[in-house]
Protein backbone atom coordinates (compact mmCIF):
# COMPACT_ATOMS: atom_id res chain seq x y z
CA UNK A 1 -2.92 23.51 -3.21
CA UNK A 2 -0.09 20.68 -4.08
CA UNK A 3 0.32 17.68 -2.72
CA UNK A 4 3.33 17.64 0.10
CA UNK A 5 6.10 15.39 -1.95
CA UNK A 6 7.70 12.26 0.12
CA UNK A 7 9.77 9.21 -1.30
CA UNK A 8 9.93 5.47 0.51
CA UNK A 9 12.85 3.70 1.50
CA UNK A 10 13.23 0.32 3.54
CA UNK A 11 15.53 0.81 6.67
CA UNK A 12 18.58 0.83 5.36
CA UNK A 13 20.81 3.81 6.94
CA UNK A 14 23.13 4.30 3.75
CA UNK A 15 20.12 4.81 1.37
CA UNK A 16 17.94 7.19 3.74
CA UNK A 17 20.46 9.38 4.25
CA UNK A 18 21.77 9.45 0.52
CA UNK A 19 17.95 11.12 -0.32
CA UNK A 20 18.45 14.08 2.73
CA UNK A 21 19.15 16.67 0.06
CA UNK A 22 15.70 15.86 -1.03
CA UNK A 23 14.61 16.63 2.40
CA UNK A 24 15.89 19.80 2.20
CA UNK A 25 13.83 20.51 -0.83
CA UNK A 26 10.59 20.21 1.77
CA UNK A 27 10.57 16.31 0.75
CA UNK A 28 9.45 14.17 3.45
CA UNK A 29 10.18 10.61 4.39
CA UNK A 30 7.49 7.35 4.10
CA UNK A 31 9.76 4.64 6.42
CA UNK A 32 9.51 0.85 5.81
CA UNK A 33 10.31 -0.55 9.45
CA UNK A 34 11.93 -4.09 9.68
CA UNK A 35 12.57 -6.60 12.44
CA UNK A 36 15.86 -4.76 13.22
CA UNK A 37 15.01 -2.04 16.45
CA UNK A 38 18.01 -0.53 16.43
CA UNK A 39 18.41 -0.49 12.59
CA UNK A 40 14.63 1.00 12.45
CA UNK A 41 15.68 3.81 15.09
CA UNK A 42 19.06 4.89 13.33
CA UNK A 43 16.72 5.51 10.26
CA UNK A 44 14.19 7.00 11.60
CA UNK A 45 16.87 9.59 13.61
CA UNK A 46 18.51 10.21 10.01
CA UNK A 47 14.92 10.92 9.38
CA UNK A 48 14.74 13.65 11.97
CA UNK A 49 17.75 15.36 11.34
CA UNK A 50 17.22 15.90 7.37
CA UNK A 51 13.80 15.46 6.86
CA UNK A 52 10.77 17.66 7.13
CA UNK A 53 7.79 14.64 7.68
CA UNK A 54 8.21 11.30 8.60
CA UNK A 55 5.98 8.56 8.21
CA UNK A 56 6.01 4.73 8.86
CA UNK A 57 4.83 1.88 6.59
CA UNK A 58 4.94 -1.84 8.09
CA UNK A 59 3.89 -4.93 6.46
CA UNK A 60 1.59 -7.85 7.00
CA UNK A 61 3.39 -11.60 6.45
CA UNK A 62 0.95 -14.55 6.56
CA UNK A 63 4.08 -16.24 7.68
CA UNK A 64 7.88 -15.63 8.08
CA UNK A 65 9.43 -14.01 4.89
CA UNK A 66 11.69 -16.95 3.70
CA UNK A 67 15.12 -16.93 5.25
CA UNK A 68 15.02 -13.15 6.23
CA UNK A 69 14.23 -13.64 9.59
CA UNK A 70 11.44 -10.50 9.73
CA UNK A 71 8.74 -10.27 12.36
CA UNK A 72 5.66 -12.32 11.44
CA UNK A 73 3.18 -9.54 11.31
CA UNK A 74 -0.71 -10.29 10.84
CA UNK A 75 -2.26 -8.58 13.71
CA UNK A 76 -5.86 -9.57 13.03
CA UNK A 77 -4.64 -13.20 12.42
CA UNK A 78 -6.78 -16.27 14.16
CA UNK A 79 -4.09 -17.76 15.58
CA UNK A 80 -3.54 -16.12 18.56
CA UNK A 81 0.32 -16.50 19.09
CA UNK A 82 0.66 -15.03 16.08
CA UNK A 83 -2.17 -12.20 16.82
CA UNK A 84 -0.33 -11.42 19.75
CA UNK A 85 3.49 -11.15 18.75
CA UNK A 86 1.75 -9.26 15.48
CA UNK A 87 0.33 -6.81 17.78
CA UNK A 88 3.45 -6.65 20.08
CA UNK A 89 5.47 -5.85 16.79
CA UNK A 90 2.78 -3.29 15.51
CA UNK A 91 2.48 -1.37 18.96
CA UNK A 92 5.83 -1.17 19.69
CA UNK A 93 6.86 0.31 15.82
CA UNK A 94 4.01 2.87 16.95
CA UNK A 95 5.50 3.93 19.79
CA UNK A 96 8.85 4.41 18.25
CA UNK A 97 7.14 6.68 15.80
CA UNK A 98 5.16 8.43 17.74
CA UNK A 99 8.80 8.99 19.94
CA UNK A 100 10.09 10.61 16.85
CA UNK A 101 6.90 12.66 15.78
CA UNK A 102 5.66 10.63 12.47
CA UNK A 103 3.00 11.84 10.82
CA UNK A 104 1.18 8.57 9.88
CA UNK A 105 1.14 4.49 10.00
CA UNK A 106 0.41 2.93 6.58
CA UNK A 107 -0.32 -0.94 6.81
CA UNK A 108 0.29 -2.69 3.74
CA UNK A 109 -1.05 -5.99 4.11
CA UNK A 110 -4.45 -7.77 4.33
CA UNK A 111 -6.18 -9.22 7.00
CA UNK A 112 -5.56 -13.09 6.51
CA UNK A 113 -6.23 -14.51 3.34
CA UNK A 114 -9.52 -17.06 3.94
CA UNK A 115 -11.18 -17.56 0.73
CA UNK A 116 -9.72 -20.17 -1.41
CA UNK A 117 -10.10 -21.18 -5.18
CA UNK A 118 -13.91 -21.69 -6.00
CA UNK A 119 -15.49 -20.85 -2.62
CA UNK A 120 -17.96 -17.84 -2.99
CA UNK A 121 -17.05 -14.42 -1.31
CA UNK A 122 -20.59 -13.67 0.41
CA UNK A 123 -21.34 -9.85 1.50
CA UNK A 124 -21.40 -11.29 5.15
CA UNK A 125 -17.70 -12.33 4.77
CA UNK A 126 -16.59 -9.21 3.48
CA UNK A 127 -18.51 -7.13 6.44
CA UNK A 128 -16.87 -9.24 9.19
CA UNK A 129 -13.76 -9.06 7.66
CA UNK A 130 -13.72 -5.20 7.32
CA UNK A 131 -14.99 -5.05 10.90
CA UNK A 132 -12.15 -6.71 12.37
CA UNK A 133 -9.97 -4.15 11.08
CA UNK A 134 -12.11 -1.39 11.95
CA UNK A 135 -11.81 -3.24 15.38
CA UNK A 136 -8.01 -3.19 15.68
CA UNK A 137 -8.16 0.99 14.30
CA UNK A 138 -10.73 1.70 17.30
CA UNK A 139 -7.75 -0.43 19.73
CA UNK A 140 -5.40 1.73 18.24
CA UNK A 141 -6.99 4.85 18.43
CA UNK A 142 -7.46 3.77 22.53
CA UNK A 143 -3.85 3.55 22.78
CA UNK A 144 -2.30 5.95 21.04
CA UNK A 145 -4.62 8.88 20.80
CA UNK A 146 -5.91 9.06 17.55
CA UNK A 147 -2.79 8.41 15.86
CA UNK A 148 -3.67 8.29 12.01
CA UNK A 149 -3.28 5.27 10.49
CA UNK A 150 -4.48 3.81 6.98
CA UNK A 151 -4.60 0.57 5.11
CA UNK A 152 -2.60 0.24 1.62
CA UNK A 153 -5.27 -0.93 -0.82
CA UNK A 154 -3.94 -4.25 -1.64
CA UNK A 155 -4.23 -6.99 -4.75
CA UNK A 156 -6.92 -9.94 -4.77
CA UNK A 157 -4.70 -12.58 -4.96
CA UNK A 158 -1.54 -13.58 -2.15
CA UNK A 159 0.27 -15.46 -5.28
CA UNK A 160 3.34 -15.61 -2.48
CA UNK A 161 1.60 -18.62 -0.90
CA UNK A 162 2.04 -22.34 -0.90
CA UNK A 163 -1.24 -22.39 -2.28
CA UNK A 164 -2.57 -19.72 -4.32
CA UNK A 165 -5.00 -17.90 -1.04
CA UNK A 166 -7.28 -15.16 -2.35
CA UNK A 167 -8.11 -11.92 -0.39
CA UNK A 168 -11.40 -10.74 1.24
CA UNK A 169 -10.69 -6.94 2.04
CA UNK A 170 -8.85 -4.06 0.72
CA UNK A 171 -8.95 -4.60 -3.08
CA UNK A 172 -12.06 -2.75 -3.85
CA UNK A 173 -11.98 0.71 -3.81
CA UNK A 174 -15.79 0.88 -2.27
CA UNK A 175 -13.85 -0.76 0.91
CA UNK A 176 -12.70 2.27 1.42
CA UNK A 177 -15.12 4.64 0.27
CA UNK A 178 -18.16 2.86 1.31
CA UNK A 179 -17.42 0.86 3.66
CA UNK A 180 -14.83 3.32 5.93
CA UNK A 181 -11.93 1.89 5.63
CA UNK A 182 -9.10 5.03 5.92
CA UNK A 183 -7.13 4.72 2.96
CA UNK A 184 -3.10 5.16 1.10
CA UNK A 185 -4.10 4.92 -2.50
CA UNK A 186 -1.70 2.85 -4.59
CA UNK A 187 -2.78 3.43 -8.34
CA UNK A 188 -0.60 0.22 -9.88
CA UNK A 189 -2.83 -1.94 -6.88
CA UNK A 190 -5.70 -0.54 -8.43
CA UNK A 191 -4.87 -1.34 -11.79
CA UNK A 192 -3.58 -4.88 -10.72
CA UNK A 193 -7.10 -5.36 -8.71
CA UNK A 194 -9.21 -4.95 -12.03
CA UNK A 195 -6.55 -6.44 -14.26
CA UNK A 196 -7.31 -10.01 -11.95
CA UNK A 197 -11.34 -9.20 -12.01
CA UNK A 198 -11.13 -8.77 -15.83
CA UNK A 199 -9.68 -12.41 -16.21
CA UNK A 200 -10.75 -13.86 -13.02
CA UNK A 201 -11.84 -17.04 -14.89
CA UNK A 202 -7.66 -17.78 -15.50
CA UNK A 203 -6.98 -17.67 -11.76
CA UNK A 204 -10.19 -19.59 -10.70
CA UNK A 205 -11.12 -16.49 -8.41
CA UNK A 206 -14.59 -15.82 -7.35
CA UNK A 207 -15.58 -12.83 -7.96
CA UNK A 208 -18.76 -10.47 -6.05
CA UNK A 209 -21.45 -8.74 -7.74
CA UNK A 210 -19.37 -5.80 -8.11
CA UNK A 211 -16.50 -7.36 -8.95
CA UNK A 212 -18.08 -8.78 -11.93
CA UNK A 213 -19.30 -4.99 -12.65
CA UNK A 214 -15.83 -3.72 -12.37
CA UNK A 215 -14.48 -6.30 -14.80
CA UNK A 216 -17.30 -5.72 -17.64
CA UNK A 217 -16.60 -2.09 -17.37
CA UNK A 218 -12.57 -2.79 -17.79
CA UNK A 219 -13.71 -4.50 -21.04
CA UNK A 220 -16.06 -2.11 -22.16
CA UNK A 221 -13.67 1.51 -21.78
CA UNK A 222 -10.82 -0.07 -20.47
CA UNK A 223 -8.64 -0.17 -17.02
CA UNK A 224 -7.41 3.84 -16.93
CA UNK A 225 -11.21 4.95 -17.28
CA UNK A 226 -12.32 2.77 -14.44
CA UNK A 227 -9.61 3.90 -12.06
CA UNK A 228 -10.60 7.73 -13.36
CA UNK A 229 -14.30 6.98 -12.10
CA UNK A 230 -13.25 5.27 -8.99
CA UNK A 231 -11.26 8.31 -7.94
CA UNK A 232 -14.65 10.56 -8.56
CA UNK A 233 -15.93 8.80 -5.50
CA UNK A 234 -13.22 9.75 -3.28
CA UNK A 235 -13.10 13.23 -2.16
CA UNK A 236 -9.76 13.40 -0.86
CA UNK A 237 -7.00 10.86 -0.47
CA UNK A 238 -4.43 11.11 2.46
CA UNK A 239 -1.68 10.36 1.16
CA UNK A 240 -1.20 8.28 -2.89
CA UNK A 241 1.59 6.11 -4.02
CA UNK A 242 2.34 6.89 -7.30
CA UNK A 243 3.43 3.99 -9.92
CA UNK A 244 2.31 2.07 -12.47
CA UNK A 245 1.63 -1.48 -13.42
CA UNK A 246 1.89 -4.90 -15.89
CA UNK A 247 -0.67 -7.40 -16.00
CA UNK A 248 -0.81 -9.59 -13.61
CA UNK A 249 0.76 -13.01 -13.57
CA UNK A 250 1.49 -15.59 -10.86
CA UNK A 251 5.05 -15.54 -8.84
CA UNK A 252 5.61 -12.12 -10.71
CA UNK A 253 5.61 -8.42 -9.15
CA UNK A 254 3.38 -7.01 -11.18
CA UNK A 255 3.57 -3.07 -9.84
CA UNK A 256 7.07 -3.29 -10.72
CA UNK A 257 7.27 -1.36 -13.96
CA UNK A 258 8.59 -2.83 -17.04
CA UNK A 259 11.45 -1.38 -19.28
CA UNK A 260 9.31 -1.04 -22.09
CA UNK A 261 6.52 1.21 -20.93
CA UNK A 262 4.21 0.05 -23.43
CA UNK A 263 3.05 -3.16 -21.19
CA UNK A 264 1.91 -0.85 -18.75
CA UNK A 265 -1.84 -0.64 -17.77
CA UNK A 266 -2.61 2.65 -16.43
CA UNK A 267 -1.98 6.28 -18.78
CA UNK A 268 -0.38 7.95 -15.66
CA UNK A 269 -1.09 11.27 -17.93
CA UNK A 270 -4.30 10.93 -17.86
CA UNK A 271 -4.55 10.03 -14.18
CA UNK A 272 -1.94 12.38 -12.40
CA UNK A 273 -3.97 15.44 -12.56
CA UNK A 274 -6.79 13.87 -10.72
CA UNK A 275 -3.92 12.79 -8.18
CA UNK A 276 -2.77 15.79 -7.70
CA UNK A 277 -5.90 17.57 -7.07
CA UNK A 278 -6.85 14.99 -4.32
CA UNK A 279 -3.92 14.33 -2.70
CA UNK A 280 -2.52 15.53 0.09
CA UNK A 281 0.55 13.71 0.08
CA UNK A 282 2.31 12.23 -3.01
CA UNK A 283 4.89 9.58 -3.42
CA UNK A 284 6.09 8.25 -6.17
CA UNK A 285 7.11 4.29 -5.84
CA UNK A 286 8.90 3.58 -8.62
CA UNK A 287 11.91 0.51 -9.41
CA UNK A 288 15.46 1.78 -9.60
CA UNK A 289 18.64 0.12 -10.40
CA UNK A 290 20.50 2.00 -8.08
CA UNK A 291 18.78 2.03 -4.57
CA UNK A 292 21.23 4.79 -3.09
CA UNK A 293 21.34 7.40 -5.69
CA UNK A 294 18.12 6.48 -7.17
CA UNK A 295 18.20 8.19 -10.73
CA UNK A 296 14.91 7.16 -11.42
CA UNK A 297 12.79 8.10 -8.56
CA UNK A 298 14.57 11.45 -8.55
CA UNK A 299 13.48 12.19 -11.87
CA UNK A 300 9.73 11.46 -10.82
CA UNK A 301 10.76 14.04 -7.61
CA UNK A 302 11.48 16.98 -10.40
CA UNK A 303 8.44 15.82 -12.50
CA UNK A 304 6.50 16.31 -9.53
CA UNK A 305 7.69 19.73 -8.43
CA UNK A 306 7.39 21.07 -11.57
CA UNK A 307 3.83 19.75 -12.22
């Protein structure tokens, strides 16, 4: 069976409802939610009214996005004011989705940053840290009644902060697959993730066992057949975001891609079939220069349908 097809937009009323025709191709909706309540619930009713599925995707901030003036949201931070207005923020957005009948939360976002440049990563540091978000799914689940939620896998290294901050959680695939995190599979986070273990000496970042595995394997076949074997361990994905990457490199978006296609990492050829087999949602997250008639992610829509 195919993947169900969705695309992503942030909460901006003008570009939702300029991809409705999509919706009426059985195209659902993937809904960033802002700081804006009344903005977020306009969307999310343009949602309703011309698309089949809707789901929500928040993010985590370590701090206020400069001069935006978006919700600080870390909900398993360890300062508690900013736990607590986190998990106001995050409980109300899940109220107002479950209002409207989403499908899913997606959390894109890590769970505070607290290993720095040169400090080692020990197993008993990862554990904790994938506990306390295991923690805040099991308050969640409490609440809301088993509302499915999953964590975005994310990148290593929070190059967005005063200092560079380096991340415990979420990178590694075997978080997820080992360790029980519920997962929304970004491939060009993937291939960013090995891309930093491969030259992990550059950015001074410490790397685990595994880790170190991971990055002699990039070496040895390359970054494509490491995602490939990755994905053999997962039996089915929830839901995939579907882009692609360029190496990494500090104060630069790196899962953005590039006009010329041949800096990116990952063969998306080679990859998509596997996708598309264990998938059972598909989204394709891809740059465009115009974000209301968005020629380029509709082209990836037709790709899709047709695949």
């Amino acid at each position: 069976m195919k993947p169900q097809l969705w695309v992503k937009s942030y909460p901006y009323p003008k570009e939702v409802q300029a991809l409705a025709d999509l919706g009426a191709q059985n195209v659902g909706m993937e809904l960033f939610l802002g700081g804006n309540t009344d903005k977020n619930e306009e969307c999310i009713r343009i949602c309703n009214d011309n698309y089949p599925r809707l789901g929500i995707e928040l993010f985590c901030y370590q701090d206020e996005e400069k001069g935006k003036g978006e919700i600080i949201y870390n909900p398993l931070s360890t300062d508690q004011a900013v736990k607590q207005l986190s998990r106001n923020y995050l409980f109300g957005a899940l109220e107002l989705a479950i209002k409207y009948g989403a499908t899913h939360l997606q959390l894109d976002g890590n769970d505070g940053y607290i290993a720095r440049p040169g400090q080692i990563i020990t197993a008993a540091t990862i554990t904790e840290a994938i506990e306390r978000k295991k923690s805040l799914l099991t308050e969640i689940a409490e609440r809301f009644d088993n509302f499915p939620v999953y964590f975005e896998n994310t990148f290593p290294i929070d190059d967005h902060a005063p200092e560079f901050i380096f991340s415990v959680t979420g990178h590694r695939l075997s978080d997820f697959y080992e360790k029980g995190l519920p997962l929304e599979y970004d491939v060009a986070h993937h291939a960013v993730a090995l891309d930093i273990y491969n030259r992990a000496d550059q950015f001074n970042f410490p790397l685990t066992n595994e880790e170190i595995q991971l990055a002699e394997k990039v070496r040895q076949v390359g970054i494509t057949a490491v995602i490939l074997e990755d994905l053999q361990k997962i039996p089915q994905i929830y839901f995939t975001q579907l882009s692609n990457a360029t190496p990494f490199a500090l104060l630069h978006k790196p899962d953005t891609p590039a006009e010329d296609s041949s800096g990116l990492m990952v063969d998306l050829e080679a990859v998509l079939p596997t996708l598309m087999t264990k998938s059972l949602n598909i989204t394709p997250e891809v740059a465009d220069k115009d974000y209301v008639q968005r020629p380029n992610l509709r082209n990836w829509i037709k790709m899709l349908q047709e695949f």
